[in-house]
Protein backbone atom coordinates (compact mmCIF):
# COMPACT_ATOMS: atom_id res chain seq x y z
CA UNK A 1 50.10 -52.97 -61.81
CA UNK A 2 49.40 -56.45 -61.57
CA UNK A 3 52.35 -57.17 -58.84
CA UNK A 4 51.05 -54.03 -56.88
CA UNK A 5 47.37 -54.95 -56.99
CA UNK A 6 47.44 -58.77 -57.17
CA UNK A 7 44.26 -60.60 -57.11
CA UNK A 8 42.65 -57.49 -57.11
CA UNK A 9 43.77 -56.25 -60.36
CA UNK A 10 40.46 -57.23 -62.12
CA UNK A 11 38.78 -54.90 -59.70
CA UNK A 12 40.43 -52.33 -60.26
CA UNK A 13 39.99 -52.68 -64.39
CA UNK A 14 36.28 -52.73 -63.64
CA UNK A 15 36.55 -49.70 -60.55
CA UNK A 16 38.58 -47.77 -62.90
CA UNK A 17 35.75 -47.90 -65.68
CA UNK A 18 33.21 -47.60 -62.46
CA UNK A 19 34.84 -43.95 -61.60
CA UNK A 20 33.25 -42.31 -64.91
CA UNK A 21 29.59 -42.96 -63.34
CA UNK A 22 28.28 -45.42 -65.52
CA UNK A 23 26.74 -48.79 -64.46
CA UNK A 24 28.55 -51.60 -65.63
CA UNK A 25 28.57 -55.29 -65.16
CA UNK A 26 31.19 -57.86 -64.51
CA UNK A 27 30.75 -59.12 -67.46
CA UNK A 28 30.78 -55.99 -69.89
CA UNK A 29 34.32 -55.21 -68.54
CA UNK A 30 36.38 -56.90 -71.00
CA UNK A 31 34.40 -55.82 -74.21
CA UNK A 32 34.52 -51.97 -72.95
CA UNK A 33 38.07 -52.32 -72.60
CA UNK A 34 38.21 -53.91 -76.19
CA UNK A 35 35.88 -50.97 -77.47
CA UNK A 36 38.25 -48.49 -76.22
CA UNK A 37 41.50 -49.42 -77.20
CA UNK A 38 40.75 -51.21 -80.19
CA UNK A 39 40.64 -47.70 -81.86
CA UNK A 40 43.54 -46.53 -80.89
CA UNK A 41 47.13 -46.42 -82.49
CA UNK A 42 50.34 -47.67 -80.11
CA UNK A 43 50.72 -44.65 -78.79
CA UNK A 44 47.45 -43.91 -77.98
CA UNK A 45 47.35 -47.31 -76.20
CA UNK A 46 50.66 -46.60 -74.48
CA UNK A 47 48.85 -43.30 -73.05
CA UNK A 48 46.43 -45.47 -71.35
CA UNK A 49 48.48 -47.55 -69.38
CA UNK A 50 50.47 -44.86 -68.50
CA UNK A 51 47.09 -43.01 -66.95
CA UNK A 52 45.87 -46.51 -65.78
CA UNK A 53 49.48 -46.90 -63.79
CA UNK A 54 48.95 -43.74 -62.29
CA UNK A 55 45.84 -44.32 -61.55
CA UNK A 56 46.10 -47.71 -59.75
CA UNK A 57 48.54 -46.29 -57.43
CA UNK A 58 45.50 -44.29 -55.97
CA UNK A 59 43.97 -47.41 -55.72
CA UNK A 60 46.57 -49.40 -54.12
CA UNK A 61 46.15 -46.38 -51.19
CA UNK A 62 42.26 -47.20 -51.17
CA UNK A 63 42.73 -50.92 -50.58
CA UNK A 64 45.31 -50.16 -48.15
CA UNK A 65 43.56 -47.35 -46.20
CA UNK A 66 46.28 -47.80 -42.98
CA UNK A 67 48.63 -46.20 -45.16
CA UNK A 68 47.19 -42.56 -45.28
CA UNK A 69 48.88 -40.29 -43.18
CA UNK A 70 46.51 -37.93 -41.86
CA UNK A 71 44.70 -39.84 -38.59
CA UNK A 72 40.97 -38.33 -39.33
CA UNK A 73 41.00 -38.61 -43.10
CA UNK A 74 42.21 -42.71 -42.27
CA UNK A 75 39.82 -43.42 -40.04
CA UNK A 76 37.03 -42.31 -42.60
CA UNK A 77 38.54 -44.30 -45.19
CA UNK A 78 38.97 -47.41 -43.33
CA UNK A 79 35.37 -47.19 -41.69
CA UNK A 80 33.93 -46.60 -45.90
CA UNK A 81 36.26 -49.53 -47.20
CA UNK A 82 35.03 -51.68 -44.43
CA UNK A 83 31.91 -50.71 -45.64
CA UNK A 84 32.15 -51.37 -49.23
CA UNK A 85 32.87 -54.56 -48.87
CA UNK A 86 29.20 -55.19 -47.09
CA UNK A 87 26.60 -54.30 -49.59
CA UNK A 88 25.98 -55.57 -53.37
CA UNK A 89 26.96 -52.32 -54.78
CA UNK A 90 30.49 -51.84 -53.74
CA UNK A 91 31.88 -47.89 -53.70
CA UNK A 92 35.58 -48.17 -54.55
CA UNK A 93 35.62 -46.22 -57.18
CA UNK A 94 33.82 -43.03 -55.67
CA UNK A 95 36.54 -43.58 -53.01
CA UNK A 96 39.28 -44.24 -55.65
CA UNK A 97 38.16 -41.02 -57.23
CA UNK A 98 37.46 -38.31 -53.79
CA UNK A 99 40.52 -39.90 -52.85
CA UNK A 100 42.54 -39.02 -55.73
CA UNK A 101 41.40 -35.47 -55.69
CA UNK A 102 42.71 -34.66 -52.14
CA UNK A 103 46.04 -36.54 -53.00
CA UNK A 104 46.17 -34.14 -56.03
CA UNK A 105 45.61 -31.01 -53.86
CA UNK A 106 41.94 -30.48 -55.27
CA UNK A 107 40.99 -30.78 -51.76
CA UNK A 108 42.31 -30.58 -48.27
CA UNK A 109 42.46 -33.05 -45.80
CA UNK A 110 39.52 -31.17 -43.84
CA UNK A 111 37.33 -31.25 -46.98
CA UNK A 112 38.06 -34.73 -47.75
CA UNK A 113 37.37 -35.55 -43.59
CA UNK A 114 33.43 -33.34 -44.38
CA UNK A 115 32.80 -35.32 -47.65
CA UNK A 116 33.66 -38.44 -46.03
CA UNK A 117 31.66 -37.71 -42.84
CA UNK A 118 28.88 -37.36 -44.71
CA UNK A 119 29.23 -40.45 -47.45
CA UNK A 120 29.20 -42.53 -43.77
CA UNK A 121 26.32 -41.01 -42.22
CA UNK A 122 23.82 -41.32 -45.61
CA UNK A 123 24.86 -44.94 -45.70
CA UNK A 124 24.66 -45.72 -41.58
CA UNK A 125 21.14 -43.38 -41.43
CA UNK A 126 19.50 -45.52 -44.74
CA UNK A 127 20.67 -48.58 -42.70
CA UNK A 128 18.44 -47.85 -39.54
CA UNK A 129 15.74 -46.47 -42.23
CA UNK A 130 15.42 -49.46 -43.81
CA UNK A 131 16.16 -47.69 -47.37
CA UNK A 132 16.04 -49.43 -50.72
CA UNK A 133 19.59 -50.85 -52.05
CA UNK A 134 20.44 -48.78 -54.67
CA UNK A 135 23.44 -48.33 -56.77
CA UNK A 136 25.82 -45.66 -54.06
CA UNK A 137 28.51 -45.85 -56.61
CA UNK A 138 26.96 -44.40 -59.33
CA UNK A 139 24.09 -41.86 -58.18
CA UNK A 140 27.37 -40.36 -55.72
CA UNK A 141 29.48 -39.67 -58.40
CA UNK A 142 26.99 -37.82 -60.24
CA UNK A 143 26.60 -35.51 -57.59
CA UNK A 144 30.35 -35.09 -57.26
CA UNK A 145 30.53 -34.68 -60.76
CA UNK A 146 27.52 -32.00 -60.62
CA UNK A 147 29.41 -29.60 -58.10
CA UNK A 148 32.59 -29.37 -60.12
CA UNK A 149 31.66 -26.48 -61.17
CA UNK A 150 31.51 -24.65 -57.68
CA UNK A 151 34.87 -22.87 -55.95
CA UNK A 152 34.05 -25.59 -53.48
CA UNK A 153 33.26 -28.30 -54.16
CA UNK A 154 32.82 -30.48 -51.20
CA UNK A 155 30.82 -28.38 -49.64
CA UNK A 156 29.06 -28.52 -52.69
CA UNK A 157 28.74 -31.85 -53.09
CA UNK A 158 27.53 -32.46 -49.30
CA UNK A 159 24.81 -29.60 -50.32
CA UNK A 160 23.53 -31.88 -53.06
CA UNK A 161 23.85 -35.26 -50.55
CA UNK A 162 21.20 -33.19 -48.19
CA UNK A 163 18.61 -32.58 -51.64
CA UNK A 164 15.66 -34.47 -50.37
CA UNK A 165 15.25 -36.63 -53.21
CA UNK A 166 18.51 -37.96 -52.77
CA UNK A 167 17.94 -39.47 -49.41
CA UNK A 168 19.65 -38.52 -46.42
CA UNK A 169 17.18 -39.20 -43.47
CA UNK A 170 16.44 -36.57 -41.47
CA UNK A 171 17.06 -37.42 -37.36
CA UNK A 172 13.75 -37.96 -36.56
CA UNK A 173 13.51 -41.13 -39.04
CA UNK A 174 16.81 -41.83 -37.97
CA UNK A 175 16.15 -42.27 -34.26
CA UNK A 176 12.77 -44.09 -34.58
CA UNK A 177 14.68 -46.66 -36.90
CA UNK A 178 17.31 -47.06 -34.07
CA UNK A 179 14.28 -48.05 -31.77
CA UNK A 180 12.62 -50.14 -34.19
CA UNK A 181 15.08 -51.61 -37.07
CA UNK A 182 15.82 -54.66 -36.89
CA UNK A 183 19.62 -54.88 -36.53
CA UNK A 184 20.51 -57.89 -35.64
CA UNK A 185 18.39 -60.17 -38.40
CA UNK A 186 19.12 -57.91 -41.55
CA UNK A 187 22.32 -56.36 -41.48
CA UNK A 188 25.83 -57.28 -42.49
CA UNK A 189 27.48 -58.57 -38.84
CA UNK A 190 30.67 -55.84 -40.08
CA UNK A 191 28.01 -53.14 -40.35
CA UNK A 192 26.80 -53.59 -36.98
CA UNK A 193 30.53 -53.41 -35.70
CA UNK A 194 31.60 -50.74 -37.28
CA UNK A 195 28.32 -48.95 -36.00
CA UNK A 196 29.15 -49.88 -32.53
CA UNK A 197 32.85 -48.95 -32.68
CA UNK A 198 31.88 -45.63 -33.79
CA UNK A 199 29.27 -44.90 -30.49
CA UNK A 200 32.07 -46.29 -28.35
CA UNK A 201 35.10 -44.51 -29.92
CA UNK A 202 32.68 -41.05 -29.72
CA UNK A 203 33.56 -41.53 -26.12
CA UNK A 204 36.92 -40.47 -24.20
CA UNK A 205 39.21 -43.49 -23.03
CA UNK A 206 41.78 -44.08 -20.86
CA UNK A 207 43.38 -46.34 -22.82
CA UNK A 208 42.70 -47.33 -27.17
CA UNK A 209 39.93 -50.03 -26.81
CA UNK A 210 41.40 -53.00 -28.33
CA UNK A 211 38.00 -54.54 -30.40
CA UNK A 212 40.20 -57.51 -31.35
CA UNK A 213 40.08 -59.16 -27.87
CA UNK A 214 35.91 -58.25 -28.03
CA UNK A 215 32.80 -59.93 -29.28
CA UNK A 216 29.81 -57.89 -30.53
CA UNK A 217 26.76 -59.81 -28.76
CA UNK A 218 22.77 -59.52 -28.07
CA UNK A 219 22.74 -58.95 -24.57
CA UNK A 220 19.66 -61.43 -24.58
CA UNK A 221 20.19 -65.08 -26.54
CA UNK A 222 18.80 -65.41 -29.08
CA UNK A 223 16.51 -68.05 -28.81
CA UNK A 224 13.49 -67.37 -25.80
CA UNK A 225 14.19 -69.13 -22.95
CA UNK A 226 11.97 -68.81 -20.34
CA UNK A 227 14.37 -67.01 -17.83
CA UNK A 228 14.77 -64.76 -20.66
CA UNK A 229 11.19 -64.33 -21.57
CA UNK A 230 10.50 -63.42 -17.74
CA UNK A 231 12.68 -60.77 -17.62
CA UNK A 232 11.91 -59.13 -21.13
CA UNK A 233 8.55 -59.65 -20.08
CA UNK A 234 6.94 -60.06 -23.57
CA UNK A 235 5.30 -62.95 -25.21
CA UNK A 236 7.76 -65.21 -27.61
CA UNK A 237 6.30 -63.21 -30.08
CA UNK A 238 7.11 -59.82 -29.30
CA UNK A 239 10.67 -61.06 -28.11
CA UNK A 240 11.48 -61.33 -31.51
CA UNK A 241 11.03 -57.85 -32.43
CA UNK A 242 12.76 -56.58 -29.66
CA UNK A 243 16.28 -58.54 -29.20
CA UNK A 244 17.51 -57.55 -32.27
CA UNK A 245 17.56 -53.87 -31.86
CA UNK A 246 20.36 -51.73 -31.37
CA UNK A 247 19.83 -50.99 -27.81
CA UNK A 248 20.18 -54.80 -27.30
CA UNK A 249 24.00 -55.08 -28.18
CA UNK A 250 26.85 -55.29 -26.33
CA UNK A 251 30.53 -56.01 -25.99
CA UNK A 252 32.15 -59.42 -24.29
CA UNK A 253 35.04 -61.16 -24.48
CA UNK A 254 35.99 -62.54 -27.45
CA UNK A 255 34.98 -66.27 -27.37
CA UNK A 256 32.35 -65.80 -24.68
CA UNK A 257 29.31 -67.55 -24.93
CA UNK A 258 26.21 -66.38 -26.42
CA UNK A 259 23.54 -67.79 -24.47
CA UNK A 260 23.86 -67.03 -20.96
CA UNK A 261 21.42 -67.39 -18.31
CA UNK A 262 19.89 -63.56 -16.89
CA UNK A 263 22.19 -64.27 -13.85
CA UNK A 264 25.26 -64.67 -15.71
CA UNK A 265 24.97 -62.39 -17.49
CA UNK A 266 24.38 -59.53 -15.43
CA UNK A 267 27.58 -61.00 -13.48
CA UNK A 268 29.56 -60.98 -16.91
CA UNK A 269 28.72 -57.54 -17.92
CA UNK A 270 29.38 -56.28 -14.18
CA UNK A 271 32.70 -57.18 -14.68
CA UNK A 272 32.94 -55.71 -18.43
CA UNK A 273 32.55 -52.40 -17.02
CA UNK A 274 36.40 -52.62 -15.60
CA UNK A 275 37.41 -52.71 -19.42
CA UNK A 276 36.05 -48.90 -19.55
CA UNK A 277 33.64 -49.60 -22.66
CA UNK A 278 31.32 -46.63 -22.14
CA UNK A 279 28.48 -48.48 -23.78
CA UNK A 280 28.31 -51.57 -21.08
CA UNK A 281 28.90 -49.01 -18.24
CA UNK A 282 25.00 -46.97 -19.68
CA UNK A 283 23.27 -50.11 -19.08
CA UNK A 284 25.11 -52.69 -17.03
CA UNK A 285 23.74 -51.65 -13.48
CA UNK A 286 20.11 -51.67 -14.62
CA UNK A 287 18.09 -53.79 -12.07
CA UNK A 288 15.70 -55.34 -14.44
CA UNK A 289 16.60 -56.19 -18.56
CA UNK A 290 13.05 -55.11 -19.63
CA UNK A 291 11.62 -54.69 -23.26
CA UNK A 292 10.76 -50.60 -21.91
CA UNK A 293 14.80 -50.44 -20.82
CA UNK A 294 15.84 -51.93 -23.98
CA UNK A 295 13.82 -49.34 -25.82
CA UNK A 296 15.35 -46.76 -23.36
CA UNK A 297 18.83 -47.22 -24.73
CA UNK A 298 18.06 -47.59 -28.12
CA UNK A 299 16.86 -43.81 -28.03
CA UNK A 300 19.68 -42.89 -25.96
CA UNK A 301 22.20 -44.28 -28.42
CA UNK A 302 20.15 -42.80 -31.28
CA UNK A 303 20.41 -39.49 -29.87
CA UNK A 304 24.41 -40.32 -29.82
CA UNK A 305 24.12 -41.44 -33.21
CA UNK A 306 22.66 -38.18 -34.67
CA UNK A 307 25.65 -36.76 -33.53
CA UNK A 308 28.16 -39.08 -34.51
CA UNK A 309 26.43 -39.69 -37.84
CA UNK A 310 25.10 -35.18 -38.51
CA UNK A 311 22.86 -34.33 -41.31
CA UNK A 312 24.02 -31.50 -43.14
């Protein structure tokens, strides 16, 4: 386990304890794991490892989420990894365990694709809602745990996710946070690109995208310079609470400045439109950058986004 997992191995002890539901702290790890096998004889220990050796192959697969074979089911799981790894209260071991149940036949790869569908859009909609951190790991799992009892479960379990005190924003609160959430000053820089990779990749292409030769950038800079100011024509003020919107993103080159004039930048993103990114081409022929045409295309990618991101 520990040559398979590597530096990651003390995640996994604590993920594998996380799986159960309970809360648990860094700290508390080693003295649970005392408390549990203290009482047992050898062969009660040697059961353990053998169910914790089984067990960390499934999490091997989750920290290596490239490796599943079905395309939908790994694009999910890369996407909620990615994730994971951006808020205080990582996931892994609702992952570890979902996961675990469709490689065990407890679920097809469909069912698996729904549940994880849905895991993404709770956690992208209570982004642009401005919803309080909370503990994902552990309020998930006891839904999932709940709907074991049902023929099916995952449609069970998404059921629950759509309760009302559980959460899920609804796609009115979902597109008025696109317009109005601050994006830009108080989320994780991988949230907003896995956000924008999933509006662009909900588009056909010609050809795979290839992100690593792009830049996620405010189409504005971010500091108000007067050329700016003109043509957003707002106050320094209200600049502020528009530039960091959604509808103010966009893709460049990687390496590309981020403070261009308004002229060169119109130029630049002009020419960005020959790279067949769907979401330069909505906006980069519009005349005038105003704070109305930013709005504009904040409600036109929210109205993508409630359909990339459904509420059951």
């Amino acid at each position: 386990m520990q040559t398979r997992l590597g530096e990651r191995f003390d995640d996994y002890m604590r993920d594998f304890l996380l799986k159960e539901g309970r809360p648990m702290r860094p700290d508390e790890v080693y003295q649970e794991w005392r408390k549990r096998l203290g009482q047992l004889d050898v062969e009660g220990i040697r059961s353990v490892l053998r169910d914790l050796a089984d067990w960390s192959l499934e999490y091997d697969q989750i920290l290596h989420p490239q490796r599943e074979s079905d395309a939908e089911v790994r694009q999910r799981l890369q996407r909620l990894t990615a994730w994971s790894r951006t808020v205080p209260y990582q996931f892994n071991p609702l992952l570890l365990r979902l996961h675990a149940d469709y490689r065990r036949g407890f679920m097809s790869a469909a069912q698996l694709t729904s549940v994880f569908c849905s895991i993404e859009s709770m956690f992208v909609r209570r982004l642009f809602t401005a919803a309080p951190v909370r503990d994902d790991n552990q309020v998930l799992i006891e839904l999932y745990d709940a709907a074991s009892t049902r023929s099916d479960r995952a449609q069970a379990f998404v059921e629950a996710l759509a309760r009302p005190q559980v959460g899920w924003p609804d796609d009115a609160d979902f597109i008025e946070g696109i317009v109005r959430y601050p994006l830009y000053f108080v989320s994780h820089p991988d949230q907003r690109k896995l956000v924008l990779e999933a509006l662009e990749e909900s588009h056909p292409h010609r050809n795979p995208v290839r992100y690593d030769q792009l830049d996620l950038q405010l189409i504005t800079p971010l500091l108000p310079r007067p050329d700016w100011l003109a043509e957003v024509g707002v106050g320094e003020g209200q600049y502020w609470k528009i530039i960091g919107t959604l509808g103010n993103f966009t893709w460049v080159p990687r390496g590309r400045p981020p403070d261009l004039g308004v002229a060169e930048r119109k130029k630049e993103l002009l020419r960005m439109t020959r790279y067949g990114l769907e979401l330069v081409k909505d906006f980069a022929q519009i005349e005038r950058w105003t704070a109305e045409e930013i709005d504009n295309r904040s409600r036109r990618l929210g109205q993508l986004a409630v359909q990339v991101w459904p509420r059951a």
